[in-house]
C-alpha atoms as a PDB file:
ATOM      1  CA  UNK A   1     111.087 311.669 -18.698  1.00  0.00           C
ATOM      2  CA  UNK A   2     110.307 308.615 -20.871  1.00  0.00           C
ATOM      3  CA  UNK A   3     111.317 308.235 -24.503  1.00  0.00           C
ATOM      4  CA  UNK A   4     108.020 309.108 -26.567  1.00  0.00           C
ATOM      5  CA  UNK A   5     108.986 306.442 -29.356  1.00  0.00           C
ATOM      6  CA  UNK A   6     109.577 302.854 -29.171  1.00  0.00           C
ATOM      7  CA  UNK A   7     110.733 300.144 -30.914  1.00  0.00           C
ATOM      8  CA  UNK A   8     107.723 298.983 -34.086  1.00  0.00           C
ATOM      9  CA  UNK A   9     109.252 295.278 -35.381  1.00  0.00           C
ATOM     10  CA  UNK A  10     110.279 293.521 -37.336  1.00  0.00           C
ATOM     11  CA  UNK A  11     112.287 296.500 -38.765  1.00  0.00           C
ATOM     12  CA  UNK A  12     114.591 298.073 -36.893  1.00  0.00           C
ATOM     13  CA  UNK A  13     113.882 301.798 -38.365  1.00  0.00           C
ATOM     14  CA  UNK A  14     110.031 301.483 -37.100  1.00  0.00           C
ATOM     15  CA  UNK A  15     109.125 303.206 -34.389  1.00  0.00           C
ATOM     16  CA  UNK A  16     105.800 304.087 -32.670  1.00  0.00           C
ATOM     17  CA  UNK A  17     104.296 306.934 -30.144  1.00  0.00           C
ATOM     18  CA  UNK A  18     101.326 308.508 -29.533  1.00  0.00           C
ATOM     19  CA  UNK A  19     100.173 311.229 -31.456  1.00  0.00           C
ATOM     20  CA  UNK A  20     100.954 314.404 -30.773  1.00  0.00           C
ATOM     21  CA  UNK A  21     103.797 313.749 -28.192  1.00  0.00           C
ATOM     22  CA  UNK A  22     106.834 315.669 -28.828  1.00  0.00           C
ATOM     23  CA  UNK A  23     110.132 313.661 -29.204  1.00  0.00           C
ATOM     24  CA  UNK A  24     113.356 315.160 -29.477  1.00  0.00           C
ATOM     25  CA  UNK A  25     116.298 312.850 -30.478  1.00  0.00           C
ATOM     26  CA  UNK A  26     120.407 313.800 -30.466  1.00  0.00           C
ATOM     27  CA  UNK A  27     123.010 312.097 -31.669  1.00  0.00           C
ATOM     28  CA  UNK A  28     126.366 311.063 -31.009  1.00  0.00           C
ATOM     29  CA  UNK A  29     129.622 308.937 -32.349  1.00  0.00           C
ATOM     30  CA  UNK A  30     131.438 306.517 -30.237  1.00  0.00           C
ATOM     31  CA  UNK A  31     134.985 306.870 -31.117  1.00  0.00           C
ATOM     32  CA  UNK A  32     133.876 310.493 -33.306  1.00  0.00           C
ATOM     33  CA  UNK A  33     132.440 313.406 -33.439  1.00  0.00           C
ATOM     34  CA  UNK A  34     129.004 312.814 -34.861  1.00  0.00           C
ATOM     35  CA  UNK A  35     126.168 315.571 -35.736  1.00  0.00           C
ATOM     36  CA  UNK A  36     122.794 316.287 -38.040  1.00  0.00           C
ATOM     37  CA  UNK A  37     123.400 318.101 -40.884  1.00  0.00           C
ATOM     38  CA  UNK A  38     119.533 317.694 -41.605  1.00  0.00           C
ATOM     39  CA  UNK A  39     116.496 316.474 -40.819  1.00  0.00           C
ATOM     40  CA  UNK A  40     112.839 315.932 -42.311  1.00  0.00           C
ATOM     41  CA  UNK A  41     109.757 314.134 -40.842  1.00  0.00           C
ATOM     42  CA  UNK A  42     106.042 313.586 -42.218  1.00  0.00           C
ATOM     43  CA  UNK A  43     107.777 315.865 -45.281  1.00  0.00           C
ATOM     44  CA  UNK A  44     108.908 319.080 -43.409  1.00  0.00           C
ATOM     45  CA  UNK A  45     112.368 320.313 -42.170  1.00  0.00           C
ATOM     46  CA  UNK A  46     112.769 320.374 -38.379  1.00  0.00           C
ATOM     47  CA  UNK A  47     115.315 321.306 -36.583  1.00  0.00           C
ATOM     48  CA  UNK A  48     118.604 319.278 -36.163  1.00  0.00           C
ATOM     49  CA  UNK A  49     120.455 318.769 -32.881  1.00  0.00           C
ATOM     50  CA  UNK A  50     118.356 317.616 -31.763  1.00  0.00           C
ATOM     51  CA  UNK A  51     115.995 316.928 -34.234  1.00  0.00           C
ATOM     52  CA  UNK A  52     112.334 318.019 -32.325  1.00  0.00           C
ATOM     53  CA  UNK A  53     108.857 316.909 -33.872  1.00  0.00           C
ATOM     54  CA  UNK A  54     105.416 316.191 -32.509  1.00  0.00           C
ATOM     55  CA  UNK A  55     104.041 312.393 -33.341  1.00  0.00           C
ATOM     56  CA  UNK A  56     101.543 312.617 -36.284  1.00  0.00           C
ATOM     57  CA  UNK A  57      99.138 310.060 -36.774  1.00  0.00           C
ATOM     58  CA  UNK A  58      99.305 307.385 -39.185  1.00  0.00           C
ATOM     59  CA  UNK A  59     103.010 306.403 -40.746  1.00  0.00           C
ATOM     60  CA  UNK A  60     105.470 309.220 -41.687  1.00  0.00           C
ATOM     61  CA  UNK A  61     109.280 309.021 -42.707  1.00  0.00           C
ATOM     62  CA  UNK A  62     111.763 310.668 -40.242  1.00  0.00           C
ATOM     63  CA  UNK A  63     114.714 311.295 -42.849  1.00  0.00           C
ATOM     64  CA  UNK A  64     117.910 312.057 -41.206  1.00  0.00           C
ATOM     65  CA  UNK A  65     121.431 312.924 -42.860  1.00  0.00           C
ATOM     66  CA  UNK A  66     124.451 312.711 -40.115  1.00  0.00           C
ATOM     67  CA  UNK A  67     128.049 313.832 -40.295  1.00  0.00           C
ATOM     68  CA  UNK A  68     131.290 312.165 -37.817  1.00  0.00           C
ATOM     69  CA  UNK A  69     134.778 313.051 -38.096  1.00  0.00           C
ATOM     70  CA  UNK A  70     135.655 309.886 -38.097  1.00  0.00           C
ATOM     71  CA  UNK A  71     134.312 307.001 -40.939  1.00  0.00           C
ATOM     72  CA  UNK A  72     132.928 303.724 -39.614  1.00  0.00           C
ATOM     73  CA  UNK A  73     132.419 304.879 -36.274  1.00  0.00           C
ATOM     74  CA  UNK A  74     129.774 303.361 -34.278  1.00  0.00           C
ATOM     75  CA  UNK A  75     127.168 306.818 -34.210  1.00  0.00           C
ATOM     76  CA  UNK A  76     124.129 306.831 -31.607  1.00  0.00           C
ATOM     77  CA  UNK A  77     120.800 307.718 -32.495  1.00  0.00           C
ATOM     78  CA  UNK A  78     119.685 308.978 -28.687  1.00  0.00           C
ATOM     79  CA  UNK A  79     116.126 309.864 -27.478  1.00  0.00           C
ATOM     80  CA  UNK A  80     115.992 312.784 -25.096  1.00  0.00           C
ATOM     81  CA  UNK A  81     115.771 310.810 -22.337  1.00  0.00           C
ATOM     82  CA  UNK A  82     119.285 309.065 -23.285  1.00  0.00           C
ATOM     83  CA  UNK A  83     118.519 305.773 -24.253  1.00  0.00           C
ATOM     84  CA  UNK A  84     119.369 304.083 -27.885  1.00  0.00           C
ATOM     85  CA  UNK A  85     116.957 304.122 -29.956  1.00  0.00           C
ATOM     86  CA  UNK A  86     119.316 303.230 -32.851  1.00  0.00           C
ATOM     87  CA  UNK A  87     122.961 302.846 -34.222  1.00  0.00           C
ATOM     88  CA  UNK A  88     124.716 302.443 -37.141  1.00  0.00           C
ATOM     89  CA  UNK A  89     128.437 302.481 -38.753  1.00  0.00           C
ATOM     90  CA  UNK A  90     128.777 305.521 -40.242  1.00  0.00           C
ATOM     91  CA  UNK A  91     129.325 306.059 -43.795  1.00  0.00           C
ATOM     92  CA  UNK A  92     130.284 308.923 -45.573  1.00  0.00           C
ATOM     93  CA  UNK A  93     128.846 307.813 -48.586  1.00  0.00           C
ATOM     94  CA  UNK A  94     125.889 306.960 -47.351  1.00  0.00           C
ATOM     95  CA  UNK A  95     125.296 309.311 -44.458  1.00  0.00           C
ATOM     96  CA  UNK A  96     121.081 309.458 -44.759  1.00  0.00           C
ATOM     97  CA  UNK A  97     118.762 306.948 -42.513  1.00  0.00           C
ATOM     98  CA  UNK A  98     115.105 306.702 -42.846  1.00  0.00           C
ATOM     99  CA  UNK A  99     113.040 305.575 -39.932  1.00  0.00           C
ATOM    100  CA  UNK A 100     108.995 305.093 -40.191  1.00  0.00           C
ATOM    101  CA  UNK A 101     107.208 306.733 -37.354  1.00  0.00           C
ATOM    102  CA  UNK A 102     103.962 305.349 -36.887  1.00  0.00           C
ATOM    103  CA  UNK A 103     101.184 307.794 -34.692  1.00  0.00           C
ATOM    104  CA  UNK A 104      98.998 305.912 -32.986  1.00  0.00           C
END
């Protein structure tokens, strides 16, 4: 099964879909162990790993705060089908990423 998101440019933290398709994203570190410790999108909690939501129409914010074991690792944002959709160094300091999910 395909990814339901895809990459929106310029900005590497906009993605698109179709609305009402269900995506369901994981995560993972490359040299750690990462993990969601929460998750919000179009101003709800969902679930965390994964994180599940249906596309809504229009833009939302996907709000995501992750965890690793182990600080500056390389940490995977993975749609369900396995492919990057985004990754990051991660800091425990700054451990939250927004993304704006736009339903079309």
């Amino acid at each position: 099964m395909a990814c339901n998101l895809q990459a929106d440019p310029p900005n590497p933290t906009n993605f698109k879909g179709t609305t009402g398709d269900s995506v369901s994203l994981t995560v993972k570190g490359t040299a750690g162990t990462a993990r969601m410790i929460a998750a919000r999108y179009a101003g709800s909690n969902i679930s965390t790993n994964p994180a599940t939501f249906n596309v809504q129409a229009g833009s939302q914010i996907l709000s995501l705060t992750f965890d690793n074991d182990t600080p500056g690792d390389l940490t995977q944002l993975l749609c369900d089908d396995g492919s990057l959709l985004f990754q990051f160094p991660f800091d425990h300091n700054d451990p939250n990423i927004f993304f704006i999910i736009r339903g079309a």
